[in-house]
Protein backbone atom coordinates (compact mmCIF):
# COMPACT_ATOMS: atom_id res chain seq x y z
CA UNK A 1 -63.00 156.57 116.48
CA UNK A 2 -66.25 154.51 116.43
CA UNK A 3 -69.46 155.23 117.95
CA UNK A 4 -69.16 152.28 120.03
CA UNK A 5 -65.15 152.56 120.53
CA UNK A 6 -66.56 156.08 122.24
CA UNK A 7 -68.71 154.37 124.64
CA UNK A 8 -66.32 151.90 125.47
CA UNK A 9 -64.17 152.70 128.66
CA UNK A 10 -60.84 154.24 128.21
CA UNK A 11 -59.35 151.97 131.50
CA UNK A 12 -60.86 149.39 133.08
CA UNK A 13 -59.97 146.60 135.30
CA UNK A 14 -61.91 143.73 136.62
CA UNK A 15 -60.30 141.84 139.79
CA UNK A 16 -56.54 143.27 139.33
CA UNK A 17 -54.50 142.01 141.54
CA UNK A 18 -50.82 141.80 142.01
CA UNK A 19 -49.37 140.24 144.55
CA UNK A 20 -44.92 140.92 144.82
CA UNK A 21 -43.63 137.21 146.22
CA UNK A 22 -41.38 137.48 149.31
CA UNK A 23 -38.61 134.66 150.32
CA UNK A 24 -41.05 133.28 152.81
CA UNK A 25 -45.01 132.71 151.73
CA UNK A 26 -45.82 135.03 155.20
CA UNK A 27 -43.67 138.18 153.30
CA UNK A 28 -45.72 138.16 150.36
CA UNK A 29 -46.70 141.82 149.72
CA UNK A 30 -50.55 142.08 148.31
CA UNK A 31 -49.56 145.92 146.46
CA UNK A 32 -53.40 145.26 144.93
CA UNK A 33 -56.32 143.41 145.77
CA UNK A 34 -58.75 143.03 143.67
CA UNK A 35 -59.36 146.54 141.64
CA UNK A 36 -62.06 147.21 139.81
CA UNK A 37 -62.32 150.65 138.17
CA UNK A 38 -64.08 151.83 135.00
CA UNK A 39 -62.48 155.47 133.52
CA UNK A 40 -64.61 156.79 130.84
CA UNK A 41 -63.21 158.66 127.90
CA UNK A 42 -62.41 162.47 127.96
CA UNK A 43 -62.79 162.46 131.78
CA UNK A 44 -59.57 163.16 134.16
CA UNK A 45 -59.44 160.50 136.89
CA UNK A 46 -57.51 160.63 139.98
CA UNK A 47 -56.02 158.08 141.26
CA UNK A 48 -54.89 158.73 145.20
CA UNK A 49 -53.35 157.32 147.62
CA UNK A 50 -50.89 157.09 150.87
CA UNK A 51 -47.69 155.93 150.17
CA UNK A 52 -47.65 151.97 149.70
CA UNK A 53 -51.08 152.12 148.44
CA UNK A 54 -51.09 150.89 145.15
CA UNK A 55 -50.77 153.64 143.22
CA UNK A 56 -47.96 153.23 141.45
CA UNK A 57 -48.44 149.65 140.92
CA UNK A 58 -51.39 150.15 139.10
CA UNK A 59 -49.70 152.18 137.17
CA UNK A 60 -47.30 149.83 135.77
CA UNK A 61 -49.93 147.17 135.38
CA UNK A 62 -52.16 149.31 132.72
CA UNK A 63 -48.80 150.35 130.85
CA UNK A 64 -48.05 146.32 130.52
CA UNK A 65 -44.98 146.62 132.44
CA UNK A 66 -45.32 144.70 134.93
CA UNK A 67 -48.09 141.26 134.76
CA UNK A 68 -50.90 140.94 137.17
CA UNK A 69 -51.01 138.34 139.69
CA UNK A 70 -54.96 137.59 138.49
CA UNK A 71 -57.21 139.71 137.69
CA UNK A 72 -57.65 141.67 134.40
CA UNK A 73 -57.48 145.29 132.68
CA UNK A 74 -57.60 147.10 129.20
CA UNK A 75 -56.74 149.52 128.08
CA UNK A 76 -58.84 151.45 125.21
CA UNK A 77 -60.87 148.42 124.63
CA UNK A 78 -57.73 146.23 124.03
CA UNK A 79 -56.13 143.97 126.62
CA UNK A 80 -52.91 145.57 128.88
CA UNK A 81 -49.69 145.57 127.04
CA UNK A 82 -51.71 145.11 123.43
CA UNK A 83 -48.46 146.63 121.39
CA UNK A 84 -50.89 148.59 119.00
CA UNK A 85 -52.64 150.53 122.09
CA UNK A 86 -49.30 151.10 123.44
CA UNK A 87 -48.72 153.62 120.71
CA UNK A 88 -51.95 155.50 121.78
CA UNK A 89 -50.72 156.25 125.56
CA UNK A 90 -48.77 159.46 126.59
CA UNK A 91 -46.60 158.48 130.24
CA UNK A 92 -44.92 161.09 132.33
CA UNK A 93 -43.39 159.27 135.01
CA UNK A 94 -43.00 160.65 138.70
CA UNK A 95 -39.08 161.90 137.76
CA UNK A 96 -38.50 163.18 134.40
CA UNK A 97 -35.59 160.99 133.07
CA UNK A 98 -34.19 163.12 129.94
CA UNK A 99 -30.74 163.09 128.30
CA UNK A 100 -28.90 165.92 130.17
CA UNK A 101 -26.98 167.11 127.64
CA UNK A 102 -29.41 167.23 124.93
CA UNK A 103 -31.19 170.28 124.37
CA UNK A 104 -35.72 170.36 124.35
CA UNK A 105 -35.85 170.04 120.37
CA UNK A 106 -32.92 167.52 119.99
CA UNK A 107 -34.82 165.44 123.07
CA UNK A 108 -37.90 165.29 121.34
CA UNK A 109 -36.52 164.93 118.13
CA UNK A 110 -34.94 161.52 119.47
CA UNK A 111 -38.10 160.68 120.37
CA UNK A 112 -40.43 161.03 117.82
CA UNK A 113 -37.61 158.84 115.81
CA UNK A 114 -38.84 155.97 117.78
CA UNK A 115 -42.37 156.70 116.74
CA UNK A 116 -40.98 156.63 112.90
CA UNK A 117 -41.85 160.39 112.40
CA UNK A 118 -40.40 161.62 108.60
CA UNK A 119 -38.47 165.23 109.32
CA UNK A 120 -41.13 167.11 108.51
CA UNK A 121 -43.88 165.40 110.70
CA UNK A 122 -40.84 165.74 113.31
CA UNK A 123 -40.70 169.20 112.92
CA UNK A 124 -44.25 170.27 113.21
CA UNK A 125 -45.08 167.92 116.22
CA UNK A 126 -41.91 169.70 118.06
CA UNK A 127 -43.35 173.27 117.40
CA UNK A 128 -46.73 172.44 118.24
CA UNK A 129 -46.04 170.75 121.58
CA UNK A 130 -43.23 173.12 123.26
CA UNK A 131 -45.60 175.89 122.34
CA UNK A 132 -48.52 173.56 123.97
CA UNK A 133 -46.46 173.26 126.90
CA UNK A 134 -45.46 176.68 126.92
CA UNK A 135 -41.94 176.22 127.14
CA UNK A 136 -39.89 179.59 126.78
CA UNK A 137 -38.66 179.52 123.29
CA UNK A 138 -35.34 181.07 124.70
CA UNK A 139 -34.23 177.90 126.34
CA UNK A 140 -35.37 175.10 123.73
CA UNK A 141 -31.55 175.01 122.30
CA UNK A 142 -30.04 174.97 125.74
CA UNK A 143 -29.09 171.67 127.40
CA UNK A 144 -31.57 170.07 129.47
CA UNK A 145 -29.10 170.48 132.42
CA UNK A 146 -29.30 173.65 132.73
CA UNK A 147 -33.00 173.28 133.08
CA UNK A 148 -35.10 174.60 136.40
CA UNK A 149 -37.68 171.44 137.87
CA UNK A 150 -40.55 173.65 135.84
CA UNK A 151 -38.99 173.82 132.31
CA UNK A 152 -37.86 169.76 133.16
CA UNK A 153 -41.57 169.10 133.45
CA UNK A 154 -43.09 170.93 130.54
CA UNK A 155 -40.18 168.95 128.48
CA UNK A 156 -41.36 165.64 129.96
CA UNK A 157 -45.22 166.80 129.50
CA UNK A 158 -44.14 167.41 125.49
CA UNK A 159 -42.14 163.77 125.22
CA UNK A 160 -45.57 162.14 126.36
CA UNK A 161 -47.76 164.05 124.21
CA UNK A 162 -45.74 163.67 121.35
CA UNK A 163 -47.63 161.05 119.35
CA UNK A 164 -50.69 162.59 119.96
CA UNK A 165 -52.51 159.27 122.26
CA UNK A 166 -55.65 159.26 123.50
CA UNK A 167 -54.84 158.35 126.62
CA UNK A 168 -52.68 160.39 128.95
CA UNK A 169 -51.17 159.29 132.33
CA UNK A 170 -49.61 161.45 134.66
CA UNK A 171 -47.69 161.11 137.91
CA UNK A 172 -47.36 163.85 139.88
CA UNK A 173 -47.35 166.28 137.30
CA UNK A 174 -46.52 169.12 139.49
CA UNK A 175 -43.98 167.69 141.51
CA UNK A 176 -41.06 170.16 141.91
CA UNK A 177 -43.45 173.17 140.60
CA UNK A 178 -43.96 176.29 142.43
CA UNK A 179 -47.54 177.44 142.41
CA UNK A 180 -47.25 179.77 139.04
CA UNK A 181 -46.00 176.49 137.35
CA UNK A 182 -48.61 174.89 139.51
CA UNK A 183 -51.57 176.39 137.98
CA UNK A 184 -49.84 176.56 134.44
CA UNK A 185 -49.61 172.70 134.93
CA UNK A 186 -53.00 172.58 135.54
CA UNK A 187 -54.58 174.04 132.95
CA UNK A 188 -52.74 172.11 130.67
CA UNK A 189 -54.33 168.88 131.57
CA UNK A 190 -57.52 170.77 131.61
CA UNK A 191 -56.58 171.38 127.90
CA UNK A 192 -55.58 167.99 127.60
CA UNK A 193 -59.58 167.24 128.08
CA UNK A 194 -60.98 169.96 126.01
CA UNK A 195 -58.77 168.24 123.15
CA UNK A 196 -60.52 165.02 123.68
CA UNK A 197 -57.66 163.25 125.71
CA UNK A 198 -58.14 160.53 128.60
CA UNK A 199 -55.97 161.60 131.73
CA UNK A 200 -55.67 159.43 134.62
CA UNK A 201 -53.47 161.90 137.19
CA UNK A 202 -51.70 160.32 140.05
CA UNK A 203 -50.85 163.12 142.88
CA UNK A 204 -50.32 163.93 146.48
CA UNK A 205 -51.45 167.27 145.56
CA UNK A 206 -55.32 166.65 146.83
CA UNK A 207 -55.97 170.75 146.30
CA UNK A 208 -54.42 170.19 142.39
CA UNK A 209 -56.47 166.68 142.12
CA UNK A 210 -59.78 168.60 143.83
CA UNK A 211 -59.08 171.87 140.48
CA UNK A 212 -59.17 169.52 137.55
CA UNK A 213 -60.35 165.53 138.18
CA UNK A 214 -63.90 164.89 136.99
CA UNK A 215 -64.03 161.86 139.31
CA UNK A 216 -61.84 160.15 141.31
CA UNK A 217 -60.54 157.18 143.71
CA UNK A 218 -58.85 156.83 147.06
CA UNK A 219 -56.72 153.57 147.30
CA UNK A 220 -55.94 152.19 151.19
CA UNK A 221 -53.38 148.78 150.99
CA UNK A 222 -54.06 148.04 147.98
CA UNK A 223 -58.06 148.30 148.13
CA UNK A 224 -60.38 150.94 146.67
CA UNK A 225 -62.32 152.52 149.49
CA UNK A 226 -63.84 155.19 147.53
CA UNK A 227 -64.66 156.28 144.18
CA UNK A 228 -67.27 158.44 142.71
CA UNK A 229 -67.24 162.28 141.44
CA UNK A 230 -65.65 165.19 143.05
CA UNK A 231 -68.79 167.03 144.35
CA UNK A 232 -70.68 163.74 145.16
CA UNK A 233 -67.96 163.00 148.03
CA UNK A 234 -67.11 166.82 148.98
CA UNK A 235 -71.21 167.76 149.43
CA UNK A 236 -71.84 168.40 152.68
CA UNK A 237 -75.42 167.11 152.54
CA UNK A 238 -76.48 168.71 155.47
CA UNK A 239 -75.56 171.94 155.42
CA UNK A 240 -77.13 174.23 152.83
CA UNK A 241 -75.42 177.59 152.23
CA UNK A 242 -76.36 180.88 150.14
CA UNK A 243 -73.21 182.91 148.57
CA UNK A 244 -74.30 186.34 147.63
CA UNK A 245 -72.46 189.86 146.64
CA UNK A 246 -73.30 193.78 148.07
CA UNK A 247 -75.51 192.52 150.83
CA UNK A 248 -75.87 195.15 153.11
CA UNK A 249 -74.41 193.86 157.12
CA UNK A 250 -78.30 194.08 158.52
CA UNK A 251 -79.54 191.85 155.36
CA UNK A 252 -76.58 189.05 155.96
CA UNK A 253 -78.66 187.31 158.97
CA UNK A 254 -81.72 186.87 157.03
CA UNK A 255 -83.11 184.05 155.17
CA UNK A 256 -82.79 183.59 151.67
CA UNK A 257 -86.35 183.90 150.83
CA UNK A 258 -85.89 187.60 151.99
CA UNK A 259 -82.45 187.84 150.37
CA UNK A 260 -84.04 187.50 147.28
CA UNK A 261 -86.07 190.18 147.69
CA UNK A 262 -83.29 192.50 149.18
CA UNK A 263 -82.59 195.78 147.30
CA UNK A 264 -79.36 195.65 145.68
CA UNK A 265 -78.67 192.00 146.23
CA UNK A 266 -76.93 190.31 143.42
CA UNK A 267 -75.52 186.82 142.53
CA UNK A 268 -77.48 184.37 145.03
CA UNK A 269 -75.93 180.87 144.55
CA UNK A 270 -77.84 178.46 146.36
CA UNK A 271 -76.01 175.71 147.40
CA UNK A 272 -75.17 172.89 149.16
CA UNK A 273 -71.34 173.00 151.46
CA UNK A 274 -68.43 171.62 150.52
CA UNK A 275 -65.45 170.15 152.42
CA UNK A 276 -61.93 169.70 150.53
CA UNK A 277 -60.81 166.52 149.32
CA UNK A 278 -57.79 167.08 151.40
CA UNK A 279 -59.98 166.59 154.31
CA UNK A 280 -61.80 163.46 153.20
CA UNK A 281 -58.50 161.85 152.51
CA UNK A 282 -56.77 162.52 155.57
CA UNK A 283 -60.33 161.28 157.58
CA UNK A 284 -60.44 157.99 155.13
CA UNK A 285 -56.89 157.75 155.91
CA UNK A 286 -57.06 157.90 159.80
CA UNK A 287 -60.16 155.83 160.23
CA UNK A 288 -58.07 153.43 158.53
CA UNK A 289 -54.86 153.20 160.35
CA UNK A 290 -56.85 153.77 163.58
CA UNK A 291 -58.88 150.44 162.82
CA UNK A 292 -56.02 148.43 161.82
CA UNK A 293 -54.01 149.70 165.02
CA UNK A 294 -57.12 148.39 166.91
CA UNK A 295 -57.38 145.24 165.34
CA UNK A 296 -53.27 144.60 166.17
CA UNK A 297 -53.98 145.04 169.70
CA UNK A 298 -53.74 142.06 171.93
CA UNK A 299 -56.53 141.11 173.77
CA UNK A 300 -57.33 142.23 177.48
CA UNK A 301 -54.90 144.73 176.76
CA UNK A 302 -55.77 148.54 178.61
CA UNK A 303 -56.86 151.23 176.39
């Protein structure tokens, strides 16, 4: 990669807008209204929403499946749907759609095929990625159907990594997962970044999201209402707040000019407090419908 294909932004869309045509012009459905999002490259982006907010949509518009009402996007400094970028992006949809009755190596066998892998080049991409996902080398001949939700997932996680792309999107990776797989989940796409990779991770797990997303945006109808880092919209601004270990009970109520200077006081962490994005997506959530419910209601009519 180029200096400048480095500095050029891994996603970004300018005005991207898809509107799905109804039988009457009045049941149009506007899924997106006019996006514009920049994702740099090696960050992991979250992209959240309610249900019916976009999310999924915009999805499908960067991966050139579906066309864009107006508006534009690219996608690694190419244009959506560019056939030699496609090659470059790694896609593990919502539901992991796999061949039942194939077993993990004979699944991912079938496809790296597609992406013209010789046997050998098969092989070693096979071995390197079930161990990357950590899949139990005790089930990798066993049919997929036998498969728990967890060992499903890491299967689906290998299929999108397998021709190594630069670009990695994810929705609702730990769908299905109970918390071991959970965390397991997420430190694989925090591996995914140390490797160099691009992930954009769609979730409705805000606490998962909140763990591993460098930055992140909150879609409402179709609009972005927010976007910035993770600390920049969970700092309390307002509220400043000292962690600190061994403090004796009568030294807790002091200030932390004199908890600096407390005997046996270690590991003072100035700071600044934090609210969960959970909590600032429910709020942006609420305000929302709340407004809209006032806007529907008639006028003169009692509160």
């Amino acid at each position: 990669m180029t200096a400048a294909a480095s500095e050029m932004p891994a996603i970004e869309t300018r005005n991207l807008t898809k509107v799905y045509p109804g039988f009457f012009r009045d049941q149009n459905v506007a899924a997106l209204q006019g996006l514009n999002l920049s994702v740099k490259r090696g960050e992991i982006f979250g992209l959240l929403g309610p249900n019916g907010s976009g999310k999924t949509t915009t999805i499908k518009l960067l991966l050139g499946l579906i066309n864009p009402t107006a508006g534009q996007s690219s996608v690694l400094g190419k244009p959506t749907g560019d056939q030699v970028t496609r090659r470059l992006i790694g896609y593990l949809p919502e539901e992991t759609y796999l061949y039942r009755f194939l077993n993990a190596r004979q699944t991912l066998d079938f496809y790296a095929r597609l992406f013209n892998m010789n046997r050998a080049q098969r092989t070693r991409a096979i071995d390197y990625y079930l161990d990357f996902v950590g899949l139990d080398p005790a089930v990798r001949r066993r049919r997929l159907k036998t498969y728990s939700k967890g060992q499903a997932r890491r299967v689906g996680l290998a299929q999108a990594l397998l021709n190594d792309p630069e670009l990695v999107i994810l929705d609702e990776p730990t769908s299905g997962l109970d918390p071991l797989g959970t965390m397991e989940m997420k430190n694989l796409i925090k591996e995914l970044k140390r490797a160099g990779k691009t992930v954009l991770l769609s979730s409705h797990q805000l606490a998962d999201v909140e763990d591993v997303c460098d930055r992140v945006c909150i879609l409402y109808r179709g609009k972005l209402e927010v976007e910035g880092t993770v600390d920049s919209l969970l700092d309390v601004k307002d509220v400043f707040r000292v962690e600190a270990r061994n403090v004796p009970p009568a030294l807790q109520a002091e200030v932390v000019a004199m908890l600096e200077k407390g005997s046996g006081v270690s590991e003072v962490e100035p700071g600044v407090q934090r609210s969960r994005l959970e909590d600032l997506f429910k709020r942006l959530v609420l305000e929302k419908r709340a407004a809209e419910r006032a806007q529907s209601k008639p006028a003169g009519t009692a509160k």
